[in-house]
PDB file of N, CA and C in Angstrom:
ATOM      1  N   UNK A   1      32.847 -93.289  52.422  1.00  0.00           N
ATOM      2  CA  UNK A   1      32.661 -92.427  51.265  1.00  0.00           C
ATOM      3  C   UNK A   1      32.855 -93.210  49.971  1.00  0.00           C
ATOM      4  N   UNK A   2      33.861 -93.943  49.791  1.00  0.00           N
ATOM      5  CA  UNK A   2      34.335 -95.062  48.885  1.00  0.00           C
ATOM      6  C   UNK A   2      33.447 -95.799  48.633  1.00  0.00           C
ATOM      7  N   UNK A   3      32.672 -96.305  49.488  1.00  0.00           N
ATOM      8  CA  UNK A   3      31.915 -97.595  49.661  1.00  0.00           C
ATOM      9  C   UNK A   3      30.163 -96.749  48.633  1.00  0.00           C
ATOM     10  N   UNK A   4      29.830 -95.696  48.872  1.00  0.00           N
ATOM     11  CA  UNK A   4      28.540 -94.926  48.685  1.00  0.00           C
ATOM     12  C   UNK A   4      28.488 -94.475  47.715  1.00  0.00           C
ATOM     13  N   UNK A   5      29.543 -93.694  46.855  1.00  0.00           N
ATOM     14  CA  UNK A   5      30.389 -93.663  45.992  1.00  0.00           C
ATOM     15  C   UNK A   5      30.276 -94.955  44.668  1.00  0.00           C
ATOM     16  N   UNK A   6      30.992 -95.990  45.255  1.00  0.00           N
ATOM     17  CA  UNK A   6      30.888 -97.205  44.304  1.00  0.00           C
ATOM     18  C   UNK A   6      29.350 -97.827  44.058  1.00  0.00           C
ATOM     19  N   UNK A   7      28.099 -97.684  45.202  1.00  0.00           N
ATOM     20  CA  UNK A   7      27.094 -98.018  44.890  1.00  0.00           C
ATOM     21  C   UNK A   7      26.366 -97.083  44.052  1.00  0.00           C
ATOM     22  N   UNK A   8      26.567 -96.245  44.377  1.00  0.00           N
ATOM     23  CA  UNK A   8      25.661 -94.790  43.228  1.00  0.00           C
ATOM     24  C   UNK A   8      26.498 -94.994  41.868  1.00  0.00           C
ATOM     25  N   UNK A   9      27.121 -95.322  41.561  1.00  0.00           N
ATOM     26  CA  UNK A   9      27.996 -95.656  40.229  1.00  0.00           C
ATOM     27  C   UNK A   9      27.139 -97.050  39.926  1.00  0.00           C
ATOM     28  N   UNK A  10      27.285 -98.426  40.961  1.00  0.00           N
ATOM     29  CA  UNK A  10      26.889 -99.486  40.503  1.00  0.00           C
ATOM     30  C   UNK A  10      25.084 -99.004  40.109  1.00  0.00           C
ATOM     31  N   UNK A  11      24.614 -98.547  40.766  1.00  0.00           N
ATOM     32  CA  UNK A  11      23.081 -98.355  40.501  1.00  0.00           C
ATOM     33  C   UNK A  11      22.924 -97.739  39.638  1.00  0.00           C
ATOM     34  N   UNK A  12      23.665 -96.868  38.878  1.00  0.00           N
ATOM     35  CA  UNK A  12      23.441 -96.024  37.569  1.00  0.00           C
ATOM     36  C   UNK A  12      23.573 -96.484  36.387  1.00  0.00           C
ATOM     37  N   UNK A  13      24.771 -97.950  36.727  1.00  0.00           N
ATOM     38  CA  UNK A  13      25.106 -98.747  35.478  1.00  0.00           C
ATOM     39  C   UNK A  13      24.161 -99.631  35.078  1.00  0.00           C
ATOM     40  N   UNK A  14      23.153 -99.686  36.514  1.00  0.00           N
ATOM     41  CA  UNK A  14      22.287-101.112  36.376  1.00  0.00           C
ATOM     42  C   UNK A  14      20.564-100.372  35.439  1.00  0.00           C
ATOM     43  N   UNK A  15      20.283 -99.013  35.698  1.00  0.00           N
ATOM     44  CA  UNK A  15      19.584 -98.389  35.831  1.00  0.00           C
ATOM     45  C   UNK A  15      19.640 -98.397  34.382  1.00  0.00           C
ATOM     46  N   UNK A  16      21.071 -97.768  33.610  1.00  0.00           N
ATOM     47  CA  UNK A  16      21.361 -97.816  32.358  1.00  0.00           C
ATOM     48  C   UNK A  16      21.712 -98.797  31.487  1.00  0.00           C
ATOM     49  N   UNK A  17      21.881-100.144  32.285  1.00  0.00           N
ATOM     50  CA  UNK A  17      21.497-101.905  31.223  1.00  0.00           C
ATOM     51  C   UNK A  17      19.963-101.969  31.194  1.00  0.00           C
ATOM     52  N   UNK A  18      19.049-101.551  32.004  1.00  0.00           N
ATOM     53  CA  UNK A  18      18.001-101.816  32.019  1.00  0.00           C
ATOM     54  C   UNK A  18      17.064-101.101  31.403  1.00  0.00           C
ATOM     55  N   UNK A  19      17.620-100.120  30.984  1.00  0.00           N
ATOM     56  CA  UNK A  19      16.871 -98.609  30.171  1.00  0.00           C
ATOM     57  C   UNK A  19      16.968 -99.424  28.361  1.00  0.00           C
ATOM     58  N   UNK A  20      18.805 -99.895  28.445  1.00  0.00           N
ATOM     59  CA  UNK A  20      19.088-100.257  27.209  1.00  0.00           C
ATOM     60  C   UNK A  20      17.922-101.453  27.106  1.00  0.00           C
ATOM     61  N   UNK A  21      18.372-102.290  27.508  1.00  0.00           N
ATOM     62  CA  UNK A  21      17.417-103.599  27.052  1.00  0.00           C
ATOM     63  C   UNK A  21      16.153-103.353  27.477  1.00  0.00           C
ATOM     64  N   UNK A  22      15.753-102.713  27.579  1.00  0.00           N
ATOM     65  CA  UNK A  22      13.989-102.427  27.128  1.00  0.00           C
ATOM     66  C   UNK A  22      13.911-101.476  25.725  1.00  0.00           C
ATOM     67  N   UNK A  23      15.181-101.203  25.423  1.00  0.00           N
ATOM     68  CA  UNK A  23      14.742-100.018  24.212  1.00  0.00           C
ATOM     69  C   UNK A  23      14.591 -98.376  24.340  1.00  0.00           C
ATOM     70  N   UNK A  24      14.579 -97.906  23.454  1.00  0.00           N
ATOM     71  CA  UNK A  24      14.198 -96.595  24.002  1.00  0.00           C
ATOM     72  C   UNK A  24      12.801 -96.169  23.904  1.00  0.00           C
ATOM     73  N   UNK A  25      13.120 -94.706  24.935  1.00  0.00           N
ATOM     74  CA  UNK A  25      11.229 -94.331  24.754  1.00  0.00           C
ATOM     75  C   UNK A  25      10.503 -94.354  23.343  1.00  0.00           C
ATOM     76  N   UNK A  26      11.645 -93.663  22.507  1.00  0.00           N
ATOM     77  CA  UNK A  26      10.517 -93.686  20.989  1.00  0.00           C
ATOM     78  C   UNK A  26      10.260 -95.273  20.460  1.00  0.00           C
ATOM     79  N   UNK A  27      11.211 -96.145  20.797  1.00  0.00           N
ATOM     80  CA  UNK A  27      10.416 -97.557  19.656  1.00  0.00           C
ATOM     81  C   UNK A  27       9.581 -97.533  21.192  1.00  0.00           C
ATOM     82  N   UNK A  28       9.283 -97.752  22.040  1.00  0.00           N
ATOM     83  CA  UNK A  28       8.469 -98.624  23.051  1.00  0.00           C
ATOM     84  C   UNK A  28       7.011 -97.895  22.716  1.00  0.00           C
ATOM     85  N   UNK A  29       7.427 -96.179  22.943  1.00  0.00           N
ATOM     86  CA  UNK A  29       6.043 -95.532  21.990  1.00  0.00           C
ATOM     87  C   UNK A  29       5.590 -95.912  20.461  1.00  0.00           C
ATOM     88  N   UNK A  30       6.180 -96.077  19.856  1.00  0.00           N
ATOM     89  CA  UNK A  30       5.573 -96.724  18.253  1.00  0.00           C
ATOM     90  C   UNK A  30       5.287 -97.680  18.607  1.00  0.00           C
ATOM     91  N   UNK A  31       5.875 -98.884  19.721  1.00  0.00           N
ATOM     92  CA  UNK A  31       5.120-100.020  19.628  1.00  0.00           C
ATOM     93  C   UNK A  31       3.887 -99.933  20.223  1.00  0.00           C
ATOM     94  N   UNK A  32       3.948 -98.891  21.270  1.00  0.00           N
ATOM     95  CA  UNK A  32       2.288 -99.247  21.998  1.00  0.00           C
ATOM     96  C   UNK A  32       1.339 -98.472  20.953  1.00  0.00           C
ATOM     97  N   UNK A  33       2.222 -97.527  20.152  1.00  0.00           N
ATOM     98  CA  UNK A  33       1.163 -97.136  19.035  1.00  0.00           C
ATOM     99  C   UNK A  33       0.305 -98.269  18.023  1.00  0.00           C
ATOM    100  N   UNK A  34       1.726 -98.523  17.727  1.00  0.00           N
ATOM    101  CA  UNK A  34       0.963-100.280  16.671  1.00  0.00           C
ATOM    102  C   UNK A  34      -0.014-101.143  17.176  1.00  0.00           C
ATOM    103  N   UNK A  35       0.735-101.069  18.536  1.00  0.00           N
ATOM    104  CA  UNK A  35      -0.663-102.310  19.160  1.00  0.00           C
ATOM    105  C   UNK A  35      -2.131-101.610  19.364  1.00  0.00           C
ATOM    106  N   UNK A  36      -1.781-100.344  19.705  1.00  0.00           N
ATOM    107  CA  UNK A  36      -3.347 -99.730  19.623  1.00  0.00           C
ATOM    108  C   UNK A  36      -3.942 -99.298  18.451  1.00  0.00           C
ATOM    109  N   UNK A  37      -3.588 -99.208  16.960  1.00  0.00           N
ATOM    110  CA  UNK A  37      -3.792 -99.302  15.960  1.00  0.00           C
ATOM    111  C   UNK A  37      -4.851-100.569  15.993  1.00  0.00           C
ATOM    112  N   UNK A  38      -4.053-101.412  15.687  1.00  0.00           N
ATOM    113  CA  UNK A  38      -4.512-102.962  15.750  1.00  0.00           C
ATOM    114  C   UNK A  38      -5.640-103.250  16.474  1.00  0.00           C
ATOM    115  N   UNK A  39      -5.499-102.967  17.592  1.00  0.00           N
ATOM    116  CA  UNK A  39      -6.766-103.194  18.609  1.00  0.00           C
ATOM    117  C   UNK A  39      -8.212-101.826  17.972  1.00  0.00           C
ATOM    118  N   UNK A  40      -7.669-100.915  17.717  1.00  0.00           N
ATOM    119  CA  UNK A  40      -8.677 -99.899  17.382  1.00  0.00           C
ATOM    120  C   UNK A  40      -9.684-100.388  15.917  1.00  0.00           C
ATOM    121  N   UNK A  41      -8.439-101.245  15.167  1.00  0.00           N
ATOM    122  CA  UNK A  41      -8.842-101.796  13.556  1.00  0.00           C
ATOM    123  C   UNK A  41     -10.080-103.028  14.041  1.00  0.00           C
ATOM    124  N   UNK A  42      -9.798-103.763  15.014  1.00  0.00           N
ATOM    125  CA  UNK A  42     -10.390-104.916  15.226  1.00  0.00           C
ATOM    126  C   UNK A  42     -11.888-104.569  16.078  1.00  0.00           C
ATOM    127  N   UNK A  43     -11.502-103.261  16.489  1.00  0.00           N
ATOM    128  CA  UNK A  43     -13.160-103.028  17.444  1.00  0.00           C
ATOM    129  C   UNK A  43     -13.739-102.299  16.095  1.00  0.00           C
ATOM    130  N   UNK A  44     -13.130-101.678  15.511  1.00  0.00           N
ATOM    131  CA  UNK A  44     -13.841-100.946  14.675  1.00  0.00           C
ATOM    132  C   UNK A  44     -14.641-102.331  13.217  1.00  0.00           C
ATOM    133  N   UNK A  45     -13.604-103.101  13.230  1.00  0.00           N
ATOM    134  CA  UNK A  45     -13.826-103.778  11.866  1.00  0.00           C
ATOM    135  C   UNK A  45     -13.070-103.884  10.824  1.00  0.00           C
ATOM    136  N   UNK A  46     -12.297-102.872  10.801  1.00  0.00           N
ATOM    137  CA  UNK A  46     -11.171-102.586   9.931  1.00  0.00           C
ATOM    138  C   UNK A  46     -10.610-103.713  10.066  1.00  0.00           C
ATOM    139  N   UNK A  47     -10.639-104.471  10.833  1.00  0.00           N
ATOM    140  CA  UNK A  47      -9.118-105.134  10.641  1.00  0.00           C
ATOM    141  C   UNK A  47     -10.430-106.833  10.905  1.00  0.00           C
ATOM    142  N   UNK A  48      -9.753-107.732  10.690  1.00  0.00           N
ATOM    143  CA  UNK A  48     -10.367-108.879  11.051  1.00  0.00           C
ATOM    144  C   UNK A  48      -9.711-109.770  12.103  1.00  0.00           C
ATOM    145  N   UNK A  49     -10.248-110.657  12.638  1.00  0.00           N
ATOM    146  CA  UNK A  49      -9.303-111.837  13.677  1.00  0.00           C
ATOM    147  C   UNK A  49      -8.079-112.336  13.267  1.00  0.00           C
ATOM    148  N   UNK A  50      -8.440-112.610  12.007  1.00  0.00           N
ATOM    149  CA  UNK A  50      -7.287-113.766  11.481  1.00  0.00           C
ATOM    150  C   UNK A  50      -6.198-112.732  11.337  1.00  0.00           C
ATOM    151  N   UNK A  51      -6.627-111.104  10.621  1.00  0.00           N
ATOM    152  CA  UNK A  51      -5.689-110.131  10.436  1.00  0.00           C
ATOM    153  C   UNK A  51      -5.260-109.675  11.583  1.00  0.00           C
ATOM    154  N   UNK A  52      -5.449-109.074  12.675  1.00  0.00           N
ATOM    155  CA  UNK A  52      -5.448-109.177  14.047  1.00  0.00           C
ATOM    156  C   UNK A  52      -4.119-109.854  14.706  1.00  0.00           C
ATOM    157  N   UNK A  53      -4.481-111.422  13.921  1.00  0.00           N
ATOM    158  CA  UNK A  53      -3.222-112.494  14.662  1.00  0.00           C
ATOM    159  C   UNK A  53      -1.886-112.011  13.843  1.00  0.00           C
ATOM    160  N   UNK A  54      -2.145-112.034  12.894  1.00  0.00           N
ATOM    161  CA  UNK A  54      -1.114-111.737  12.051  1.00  0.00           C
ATOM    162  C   UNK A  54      -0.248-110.210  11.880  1.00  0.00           C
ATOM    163  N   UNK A  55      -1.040-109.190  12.566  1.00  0.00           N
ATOM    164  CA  UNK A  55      -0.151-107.977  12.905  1.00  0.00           C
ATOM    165  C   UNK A  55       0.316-108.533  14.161  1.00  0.00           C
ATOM    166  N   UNK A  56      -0.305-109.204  15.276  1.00  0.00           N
ATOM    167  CA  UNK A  56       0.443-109.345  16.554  1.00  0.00           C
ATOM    168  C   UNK A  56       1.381-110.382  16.232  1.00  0.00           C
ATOM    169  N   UNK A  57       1.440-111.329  15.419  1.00  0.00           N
ATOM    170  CA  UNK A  57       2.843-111.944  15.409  1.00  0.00           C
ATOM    171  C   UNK A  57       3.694-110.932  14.476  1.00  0.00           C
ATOM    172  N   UNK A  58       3.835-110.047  13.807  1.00  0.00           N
ATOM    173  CA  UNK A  58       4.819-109.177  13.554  1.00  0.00           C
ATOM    174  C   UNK A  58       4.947-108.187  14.551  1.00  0.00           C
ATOM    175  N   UNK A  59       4.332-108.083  15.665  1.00  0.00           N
ATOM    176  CA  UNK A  59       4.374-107.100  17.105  1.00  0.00           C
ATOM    177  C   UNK A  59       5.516-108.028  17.751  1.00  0.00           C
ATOM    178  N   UNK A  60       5.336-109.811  18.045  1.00  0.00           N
ATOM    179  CA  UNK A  60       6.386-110.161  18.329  1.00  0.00           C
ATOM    180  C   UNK A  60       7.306-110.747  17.533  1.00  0.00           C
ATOM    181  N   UNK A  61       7.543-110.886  16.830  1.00  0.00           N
ATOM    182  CA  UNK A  61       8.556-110.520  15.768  1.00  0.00           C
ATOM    183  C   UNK A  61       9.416-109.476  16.363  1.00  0.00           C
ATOM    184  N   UNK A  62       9.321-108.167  16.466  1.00  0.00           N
ATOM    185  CA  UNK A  62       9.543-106.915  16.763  1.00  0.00           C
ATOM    186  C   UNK A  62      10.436-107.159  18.113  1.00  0.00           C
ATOM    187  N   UNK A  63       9.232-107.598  18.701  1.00  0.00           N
ATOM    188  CA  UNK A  63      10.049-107.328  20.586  1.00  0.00           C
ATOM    189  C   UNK A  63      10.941-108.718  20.458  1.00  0.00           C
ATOM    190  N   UNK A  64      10.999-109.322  19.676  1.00  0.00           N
ATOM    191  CA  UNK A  64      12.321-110.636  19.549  1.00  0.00           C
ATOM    192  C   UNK A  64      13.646-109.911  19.101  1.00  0.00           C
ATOM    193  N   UNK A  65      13.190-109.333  18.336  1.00  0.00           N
ATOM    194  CA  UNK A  65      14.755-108.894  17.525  1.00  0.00           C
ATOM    195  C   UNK A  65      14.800-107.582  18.436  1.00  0.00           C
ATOM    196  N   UNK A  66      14.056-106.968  19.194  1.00  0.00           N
ATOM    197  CA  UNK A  66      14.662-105.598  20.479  1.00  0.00           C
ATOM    198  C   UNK A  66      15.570-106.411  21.701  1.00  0.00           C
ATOM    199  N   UNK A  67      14.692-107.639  22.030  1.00  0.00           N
ATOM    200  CA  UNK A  67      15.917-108.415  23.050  1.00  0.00           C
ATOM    201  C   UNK A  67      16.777-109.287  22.760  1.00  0.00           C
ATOM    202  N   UNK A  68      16.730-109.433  21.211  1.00  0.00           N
ATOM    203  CA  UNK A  68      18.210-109.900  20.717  1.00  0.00           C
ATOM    204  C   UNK A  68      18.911-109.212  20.597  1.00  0.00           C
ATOM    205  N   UNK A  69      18.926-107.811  20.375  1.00  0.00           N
ATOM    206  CA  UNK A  69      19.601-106.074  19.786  1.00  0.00           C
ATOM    207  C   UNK A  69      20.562-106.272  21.131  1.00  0.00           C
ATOM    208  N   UNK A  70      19.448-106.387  22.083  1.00  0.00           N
ATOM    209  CA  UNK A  70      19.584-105.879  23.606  1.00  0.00           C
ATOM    210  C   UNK A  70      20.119-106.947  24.629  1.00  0.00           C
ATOM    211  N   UNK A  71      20.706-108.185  24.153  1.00  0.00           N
ATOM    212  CA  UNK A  71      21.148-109.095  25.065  1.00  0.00           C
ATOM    213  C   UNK A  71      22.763-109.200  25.029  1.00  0.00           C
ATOM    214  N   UNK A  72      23.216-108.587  24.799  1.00  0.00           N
ATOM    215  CA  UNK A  72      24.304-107.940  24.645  1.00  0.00           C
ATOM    216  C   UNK A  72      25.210-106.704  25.466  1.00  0.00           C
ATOM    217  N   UNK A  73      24.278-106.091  25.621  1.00  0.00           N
ATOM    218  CA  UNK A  73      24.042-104.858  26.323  1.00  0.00           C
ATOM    219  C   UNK A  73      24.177-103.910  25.341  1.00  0.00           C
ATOM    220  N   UNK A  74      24.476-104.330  23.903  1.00  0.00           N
ATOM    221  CA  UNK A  74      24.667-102.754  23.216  1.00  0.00           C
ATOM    222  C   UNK A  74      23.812-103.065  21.695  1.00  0.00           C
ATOM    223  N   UNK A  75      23.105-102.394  21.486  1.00  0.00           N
ATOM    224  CA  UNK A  75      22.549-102.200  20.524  1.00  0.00           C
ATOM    225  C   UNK A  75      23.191-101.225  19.645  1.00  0.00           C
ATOM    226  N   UNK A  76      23.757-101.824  18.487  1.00  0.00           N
ATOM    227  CA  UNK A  76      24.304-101.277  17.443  1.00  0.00           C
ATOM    228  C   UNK A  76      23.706-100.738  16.478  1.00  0.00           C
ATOM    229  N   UNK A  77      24.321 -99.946  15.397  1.00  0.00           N
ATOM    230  CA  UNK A  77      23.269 -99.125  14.284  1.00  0.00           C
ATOM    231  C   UNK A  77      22.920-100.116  13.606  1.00  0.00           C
ATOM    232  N   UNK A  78      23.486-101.149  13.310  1.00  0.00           N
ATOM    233  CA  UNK A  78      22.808-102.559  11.944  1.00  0.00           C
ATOM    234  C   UNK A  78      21.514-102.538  12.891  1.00  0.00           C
ATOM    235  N   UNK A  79      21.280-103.238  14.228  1.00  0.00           N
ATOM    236  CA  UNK A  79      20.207-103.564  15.179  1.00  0.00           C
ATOM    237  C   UNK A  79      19.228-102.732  14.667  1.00  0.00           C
ATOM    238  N   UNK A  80      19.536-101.513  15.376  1.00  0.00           N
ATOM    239  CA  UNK A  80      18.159-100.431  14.897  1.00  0.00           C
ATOM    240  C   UNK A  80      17.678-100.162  13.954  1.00  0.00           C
ATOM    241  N   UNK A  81      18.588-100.110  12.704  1.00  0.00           N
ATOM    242  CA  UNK A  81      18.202-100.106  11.666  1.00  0.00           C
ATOM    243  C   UNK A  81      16.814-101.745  11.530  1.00  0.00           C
ATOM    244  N   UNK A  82      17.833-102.645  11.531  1.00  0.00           N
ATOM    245  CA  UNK A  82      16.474-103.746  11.536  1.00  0.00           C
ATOM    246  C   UNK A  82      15.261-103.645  12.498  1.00  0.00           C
ATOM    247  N   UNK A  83      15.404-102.958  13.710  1.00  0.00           N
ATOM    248  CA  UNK A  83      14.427-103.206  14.133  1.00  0.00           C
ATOM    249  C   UNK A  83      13.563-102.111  13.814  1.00  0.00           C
ATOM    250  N   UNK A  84      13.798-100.549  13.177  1.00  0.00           N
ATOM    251  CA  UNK A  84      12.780 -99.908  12.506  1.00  0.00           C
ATOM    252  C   UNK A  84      12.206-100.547  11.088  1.00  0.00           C
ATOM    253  N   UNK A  85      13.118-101.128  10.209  1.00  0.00           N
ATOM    254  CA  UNK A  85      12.687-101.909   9.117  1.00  0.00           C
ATOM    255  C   UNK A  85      11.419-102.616   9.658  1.00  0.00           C
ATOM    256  N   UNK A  86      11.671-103.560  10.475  1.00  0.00           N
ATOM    257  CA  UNK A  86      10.669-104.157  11.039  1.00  0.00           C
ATOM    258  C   UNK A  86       8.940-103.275  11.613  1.00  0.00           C
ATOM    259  N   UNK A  87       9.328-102.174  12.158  1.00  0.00           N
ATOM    260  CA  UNK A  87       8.199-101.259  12.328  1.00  0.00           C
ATOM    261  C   UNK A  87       7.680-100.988  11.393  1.00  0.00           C
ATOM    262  N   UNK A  88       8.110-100.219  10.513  1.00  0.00           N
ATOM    263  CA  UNK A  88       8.037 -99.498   9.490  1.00  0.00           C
ATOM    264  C   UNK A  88       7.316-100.849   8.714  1.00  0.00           C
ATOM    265  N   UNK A  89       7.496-102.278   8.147  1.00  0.00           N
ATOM    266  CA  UNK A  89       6.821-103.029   7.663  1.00  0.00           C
ATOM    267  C   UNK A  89       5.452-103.709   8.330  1.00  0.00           C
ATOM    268  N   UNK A  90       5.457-103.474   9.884  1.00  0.00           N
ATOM    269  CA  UNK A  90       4.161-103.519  10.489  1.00  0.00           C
ATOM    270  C   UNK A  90       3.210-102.075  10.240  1.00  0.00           C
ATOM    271  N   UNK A  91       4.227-100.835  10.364  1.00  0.00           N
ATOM    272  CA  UNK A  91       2.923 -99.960  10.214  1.00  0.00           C
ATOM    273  C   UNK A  91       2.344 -99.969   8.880  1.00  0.00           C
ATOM    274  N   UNK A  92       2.744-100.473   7.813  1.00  0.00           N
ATOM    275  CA  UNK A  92       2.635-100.738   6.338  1.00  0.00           C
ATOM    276  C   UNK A  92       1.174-101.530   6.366  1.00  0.00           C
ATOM    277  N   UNK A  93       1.682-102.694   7.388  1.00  0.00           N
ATOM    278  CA  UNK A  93       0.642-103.632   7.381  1.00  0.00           C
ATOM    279  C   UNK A  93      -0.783-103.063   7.898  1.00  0.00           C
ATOM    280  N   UNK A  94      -0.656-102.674   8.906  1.00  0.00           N
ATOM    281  CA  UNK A  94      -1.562-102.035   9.887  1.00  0.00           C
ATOM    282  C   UNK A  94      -2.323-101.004   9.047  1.00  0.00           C
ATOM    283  N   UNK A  95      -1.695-100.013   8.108  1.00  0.00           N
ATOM    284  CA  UNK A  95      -2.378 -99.267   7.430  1.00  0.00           C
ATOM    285  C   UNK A  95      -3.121 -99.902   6.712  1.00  0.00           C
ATOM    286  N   UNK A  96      -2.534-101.041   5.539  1.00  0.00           N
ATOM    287  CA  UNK A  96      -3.168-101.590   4.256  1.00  0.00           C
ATOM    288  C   UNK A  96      -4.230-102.493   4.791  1.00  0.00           C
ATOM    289  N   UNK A  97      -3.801-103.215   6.317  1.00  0.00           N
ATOM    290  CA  UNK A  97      -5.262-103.756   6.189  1.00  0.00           C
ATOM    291  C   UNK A  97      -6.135-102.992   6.909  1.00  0.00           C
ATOM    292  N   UNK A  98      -6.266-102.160   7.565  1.00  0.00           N
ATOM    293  CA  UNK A  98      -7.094-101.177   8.104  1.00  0.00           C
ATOM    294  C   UNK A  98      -7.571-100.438   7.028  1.00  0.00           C
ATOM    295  N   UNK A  99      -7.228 -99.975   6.379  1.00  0.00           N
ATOM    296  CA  UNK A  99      -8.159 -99.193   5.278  1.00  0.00           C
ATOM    297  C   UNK A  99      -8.488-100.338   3.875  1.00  0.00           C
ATOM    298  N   UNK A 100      -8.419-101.371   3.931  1.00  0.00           N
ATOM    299  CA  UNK A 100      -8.821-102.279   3.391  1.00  0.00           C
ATOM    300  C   UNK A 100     -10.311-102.577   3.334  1.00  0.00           C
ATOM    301  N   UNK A 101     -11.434-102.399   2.188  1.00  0.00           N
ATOM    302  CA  UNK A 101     -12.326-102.896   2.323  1.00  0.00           C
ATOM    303  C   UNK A 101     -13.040-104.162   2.521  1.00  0.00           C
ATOM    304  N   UNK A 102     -14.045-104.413   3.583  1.00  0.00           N
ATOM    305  CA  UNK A 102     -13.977-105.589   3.906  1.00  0.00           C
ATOM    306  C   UNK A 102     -15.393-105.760   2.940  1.00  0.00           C
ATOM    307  N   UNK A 103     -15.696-106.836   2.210  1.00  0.00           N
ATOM    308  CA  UNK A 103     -16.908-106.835   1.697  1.00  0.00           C
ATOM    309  C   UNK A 103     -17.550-108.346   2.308  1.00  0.00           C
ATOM    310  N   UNK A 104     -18.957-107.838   3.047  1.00  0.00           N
ATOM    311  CA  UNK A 104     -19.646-108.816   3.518  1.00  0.00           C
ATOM    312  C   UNK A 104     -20.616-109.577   2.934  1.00  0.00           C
TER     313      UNK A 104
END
């Protein structure tokens, strides 16, 4: 009983380091939002290659500072706070150059 007991405890703790260091559901959803932004800007035109590279290196940007938050095991309020700063200055980006006119 002891023994079944201590594994359903160990598997819940492991279940819940692994939930943490991936983040939670809402940033992992804004991020797959951003990236499909991006990808939607670049089929459409909105967005260009070179612009393209440059939202996806602020995409990883992003997931650097979530598994630095997260290598720890605890992500603190300073963390989140930076790592929405960080969103919040990609979706900035993502907007301004997506509705950016491109003149050919």
């Amino acid at each position: 009983m002891f023994n079944r007991h201590l594994l359903v405890v160990a598997g819940l703790a492991l279940v819940a380091g692994s939930a943490m260091a991936q983040g939670t559901y809402r940033e992992d959803e804004r991020n797959a939002r951003q990236e499909q932004r991006i990808q939607e800007g670049l089929a459409s035109g909105g967005i260009t290659r070179r612009e393209a590279d440059m939202l996806q290196q602020q995409q990883r940007e992003i997931h650097r500072a979530e598994r630095r938050a997260a290598a720890d095991g605890v992500v603190t309020r300073e963390e989140r706070m930076h790592i929405r700063y960080l969103q919040d200055r990609a979706d900035q980006s993502i907007n301004r150059l997506a509705n950016n006119r491109h003149v050919n």
